[in-house]
Protein backbone atom coordinates (compact mmCIF):
# COMPACT_ATOMS: atom_id res chain seq x y z
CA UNK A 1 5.37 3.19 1.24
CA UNK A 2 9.13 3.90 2.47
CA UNK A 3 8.91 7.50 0.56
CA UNK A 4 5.06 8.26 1.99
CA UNK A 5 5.92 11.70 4.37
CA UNK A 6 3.53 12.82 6.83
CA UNK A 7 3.00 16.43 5.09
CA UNK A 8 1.68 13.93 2.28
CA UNK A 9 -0.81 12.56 4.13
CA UNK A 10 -4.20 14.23 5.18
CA UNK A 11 -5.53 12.70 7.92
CA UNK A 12 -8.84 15.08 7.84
CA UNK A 13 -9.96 14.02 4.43
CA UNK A 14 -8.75 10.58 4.34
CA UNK A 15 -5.92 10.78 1.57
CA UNK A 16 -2.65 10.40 0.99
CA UNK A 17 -0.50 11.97 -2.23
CA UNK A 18 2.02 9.61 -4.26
CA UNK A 19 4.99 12.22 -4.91
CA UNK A 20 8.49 10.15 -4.39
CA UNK A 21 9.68 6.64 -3.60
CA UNK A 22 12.31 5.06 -2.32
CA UNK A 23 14.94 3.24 -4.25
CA UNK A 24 18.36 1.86 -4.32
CA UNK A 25 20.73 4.21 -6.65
CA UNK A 26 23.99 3.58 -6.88
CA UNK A 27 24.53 1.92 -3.70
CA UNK A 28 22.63 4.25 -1.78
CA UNK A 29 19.12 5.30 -1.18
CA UNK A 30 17.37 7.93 -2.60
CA UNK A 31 14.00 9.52 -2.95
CA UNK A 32 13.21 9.69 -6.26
CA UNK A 33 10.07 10.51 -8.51
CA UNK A 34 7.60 7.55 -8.78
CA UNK A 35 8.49 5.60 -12.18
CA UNK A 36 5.06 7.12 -14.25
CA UNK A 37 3.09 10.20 -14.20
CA UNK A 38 0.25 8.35 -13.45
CA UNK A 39 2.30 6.40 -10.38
CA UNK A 40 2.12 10.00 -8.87
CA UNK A 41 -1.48 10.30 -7.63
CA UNK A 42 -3.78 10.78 -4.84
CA UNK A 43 -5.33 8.03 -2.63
CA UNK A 44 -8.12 8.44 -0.67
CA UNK A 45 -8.03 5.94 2.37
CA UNK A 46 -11.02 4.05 4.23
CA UNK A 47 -11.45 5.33 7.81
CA UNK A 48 -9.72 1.57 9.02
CA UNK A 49 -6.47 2.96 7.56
CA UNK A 50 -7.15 6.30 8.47
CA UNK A 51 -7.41 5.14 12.53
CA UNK A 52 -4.68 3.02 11.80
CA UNK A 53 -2.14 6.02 10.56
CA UNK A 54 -3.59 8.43 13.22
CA UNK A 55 -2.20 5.42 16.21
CA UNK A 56 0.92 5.07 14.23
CA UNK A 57 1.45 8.60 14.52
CA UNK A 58 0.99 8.63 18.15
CA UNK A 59 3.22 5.82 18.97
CA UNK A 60 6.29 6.92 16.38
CA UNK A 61 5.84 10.43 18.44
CA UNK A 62 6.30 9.03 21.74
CA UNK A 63 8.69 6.43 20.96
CA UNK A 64 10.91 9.13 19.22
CA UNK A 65 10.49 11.37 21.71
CA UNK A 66 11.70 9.08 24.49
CA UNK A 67 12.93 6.22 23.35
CA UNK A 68 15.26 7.44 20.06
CA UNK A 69 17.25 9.95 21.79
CA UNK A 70 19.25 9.88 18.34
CA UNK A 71 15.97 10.57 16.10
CA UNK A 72 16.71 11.81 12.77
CA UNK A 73 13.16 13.36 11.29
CA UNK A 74 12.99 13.02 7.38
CA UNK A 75 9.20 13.67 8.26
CA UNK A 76 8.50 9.66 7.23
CA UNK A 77 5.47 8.22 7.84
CA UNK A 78 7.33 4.52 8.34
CA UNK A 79 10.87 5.45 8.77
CA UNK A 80 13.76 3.46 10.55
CA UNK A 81 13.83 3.26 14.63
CA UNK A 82 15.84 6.59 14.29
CA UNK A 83 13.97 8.45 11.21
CA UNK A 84 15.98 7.69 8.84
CA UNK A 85 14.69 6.26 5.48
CA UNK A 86 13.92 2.26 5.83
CA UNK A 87 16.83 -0.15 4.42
CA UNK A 88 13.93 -1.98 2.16
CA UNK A 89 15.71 -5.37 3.39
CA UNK A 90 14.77 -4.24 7.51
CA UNK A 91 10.87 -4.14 5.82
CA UNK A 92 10.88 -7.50 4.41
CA UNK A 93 12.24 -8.91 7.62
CA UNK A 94 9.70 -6.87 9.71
CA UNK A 95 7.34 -8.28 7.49
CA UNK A 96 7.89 -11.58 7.64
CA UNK A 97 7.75 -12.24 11.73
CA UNK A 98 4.76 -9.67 11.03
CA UNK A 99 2.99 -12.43 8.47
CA UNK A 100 3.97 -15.38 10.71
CA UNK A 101 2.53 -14.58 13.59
CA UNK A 102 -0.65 -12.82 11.78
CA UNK A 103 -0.97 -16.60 10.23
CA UNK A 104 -0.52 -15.52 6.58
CA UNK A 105 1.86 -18.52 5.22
CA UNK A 106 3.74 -17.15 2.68
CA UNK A 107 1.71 -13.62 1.74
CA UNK A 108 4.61 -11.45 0.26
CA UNK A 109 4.11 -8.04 1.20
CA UNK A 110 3.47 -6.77 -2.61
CA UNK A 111 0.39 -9.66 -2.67
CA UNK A 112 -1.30 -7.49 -0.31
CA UNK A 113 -1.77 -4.99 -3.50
CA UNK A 114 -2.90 -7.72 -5.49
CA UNK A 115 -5.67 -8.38 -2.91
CA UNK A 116 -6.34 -4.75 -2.31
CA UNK A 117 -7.08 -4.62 -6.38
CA UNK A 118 -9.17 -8.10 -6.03
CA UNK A 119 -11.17 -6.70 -3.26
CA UNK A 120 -12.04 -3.42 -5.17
CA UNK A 121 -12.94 -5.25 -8.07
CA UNK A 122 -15.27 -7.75 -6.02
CA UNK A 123 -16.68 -5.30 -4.38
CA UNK A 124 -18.43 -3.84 -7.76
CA UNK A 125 -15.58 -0.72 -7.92
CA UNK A 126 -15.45 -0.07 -11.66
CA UNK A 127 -11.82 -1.02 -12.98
CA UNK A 128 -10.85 2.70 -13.91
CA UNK A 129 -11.22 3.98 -10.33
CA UNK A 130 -9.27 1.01 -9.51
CA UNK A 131 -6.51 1.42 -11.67
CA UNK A 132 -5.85 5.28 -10.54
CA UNK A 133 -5.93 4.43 -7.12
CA UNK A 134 -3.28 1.82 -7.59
CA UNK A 135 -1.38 4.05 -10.25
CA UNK A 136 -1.13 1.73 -13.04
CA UNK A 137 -0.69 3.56 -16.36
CA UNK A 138 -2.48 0.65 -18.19
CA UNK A 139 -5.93 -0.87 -17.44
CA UNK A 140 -4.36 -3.78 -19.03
CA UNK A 141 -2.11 -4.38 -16.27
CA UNK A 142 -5.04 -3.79 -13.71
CA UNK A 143 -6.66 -6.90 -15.09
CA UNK A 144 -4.62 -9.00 -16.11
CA UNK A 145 -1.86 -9.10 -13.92
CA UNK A 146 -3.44 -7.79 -10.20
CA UNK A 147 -7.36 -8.70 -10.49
CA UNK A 148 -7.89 -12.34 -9.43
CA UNK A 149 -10.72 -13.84 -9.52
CA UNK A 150 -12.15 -15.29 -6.07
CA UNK A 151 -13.30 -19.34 -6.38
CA UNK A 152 -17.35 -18.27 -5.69
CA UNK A 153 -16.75 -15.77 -8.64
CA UNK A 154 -15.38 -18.60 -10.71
CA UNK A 155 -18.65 -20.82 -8.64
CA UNK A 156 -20.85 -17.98 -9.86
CA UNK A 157 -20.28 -17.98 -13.30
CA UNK A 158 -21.64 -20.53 -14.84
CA UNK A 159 -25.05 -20.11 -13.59
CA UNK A 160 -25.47 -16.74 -14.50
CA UNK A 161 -24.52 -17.94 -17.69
CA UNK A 162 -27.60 -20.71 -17.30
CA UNK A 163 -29.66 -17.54 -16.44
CA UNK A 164 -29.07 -15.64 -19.23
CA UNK A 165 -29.61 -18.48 -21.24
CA UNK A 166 -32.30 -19.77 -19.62
C-alpha cells in the first residue's frame, strides 16, 4: 500500500497494478520489487474503493496544493503530509486512532486482508481468483492461513451434512 503510485492505478477500469513496495533496507526506505512474481499483479477494485480513491485524490490535491507548501511528489497514492514515502511506523499509528474511533478493538491493519480473503471466499469467489488477487504464490497459504471460516458457516455445516445424508 505505501509503494501503490497513482500512474499504477486506473481509476476508469477499476484496477490497480502491484509493481514495488516499500521496505526498510539498510536503515532506510526503499522501493523495491514485491517479494514473488506472483506478488506483482493486477487488482481490479469494487466501485466502493474506486469512489473512495477518486475522494482521496481530490483531498491529497488540495491539501498539497495549499496546505504542504513543502510537497515533495513521489506520485504516491498514500504518501506522508509532504509526499514523501510513509515511515511504516506513522501508518500503524494513523491506524490505530483510525480503528479506535471506527470501534474495531484490536483489528491490526494486515487482519483487514484476512477478512478481505474470508469475504471473497464467503461470497462463493472460487479460491484461485482469490489467491491472484491477493498475490499468494501458494493456494495453500490462501486456505490455510487467510480463509476463516465465519461461525454460521461452521452453524451450516452440519446440516448439510444431515442433507446429504438424509
Amino acid at each position: 500500500m505505501l509503494g501503490l503510485r497513482w500512474e499504477e492505478v486506473d481509476l476508469e477500469t477499476g484496477t490497480l497494478e502491484v509493481v514495488q513496495t516499500l521496505q526498510r533496507v539498510g536503515g532506510r526506505l526503499q522501493f523495491v520489487k514485491p517479494k514473488t512474481e506472483d506478488s506483482e499483479r493486477s487488482v481490479p477494485l469494487p466501485p466502493v474503493c474506486v469512489e473512495a480513491l477518486k475522494e482521496h485524490r481530490k483531498r491529497q490535491f488540495a491539501e498539497r496544493s495549499g496546505r504542504w507548501p513543502d510537497w515533495e511528489d513521489h506520485g504516491l497514492v498514500f504518501p506522508s503530509r509532504r509526499g514523501t514515502p510513509m515511515e511504516p511506523d506513522n501508518l500503524r499509528r494513523s491506524w490505530s486512532e483510525i480503528r479506535k474511533a471506527a470501534g474495531l478493538g484490536t483489528v491490526r491493519l494486515h487482519d483487514l486482508r484476512h477478512t478481505c480473503v474470508s469475504l471473497l471466499l464467503d461470497l462463493g469467489v472460487p479460491p484461485h481468483p482469490v489467491r491472484e488477487i491477493v498475490g499468494h504464490s501458494d493456494i495453500e497459504v490462501t486456505m490455510t492461513i487467510y480463509a476463516h471460516s465465519s461461525l454460521d458457516d461452521k452453524r451450516a455445516a452440519p446440516g448439510k451434512l444431515g442433507d446429504a445424508l438424509g
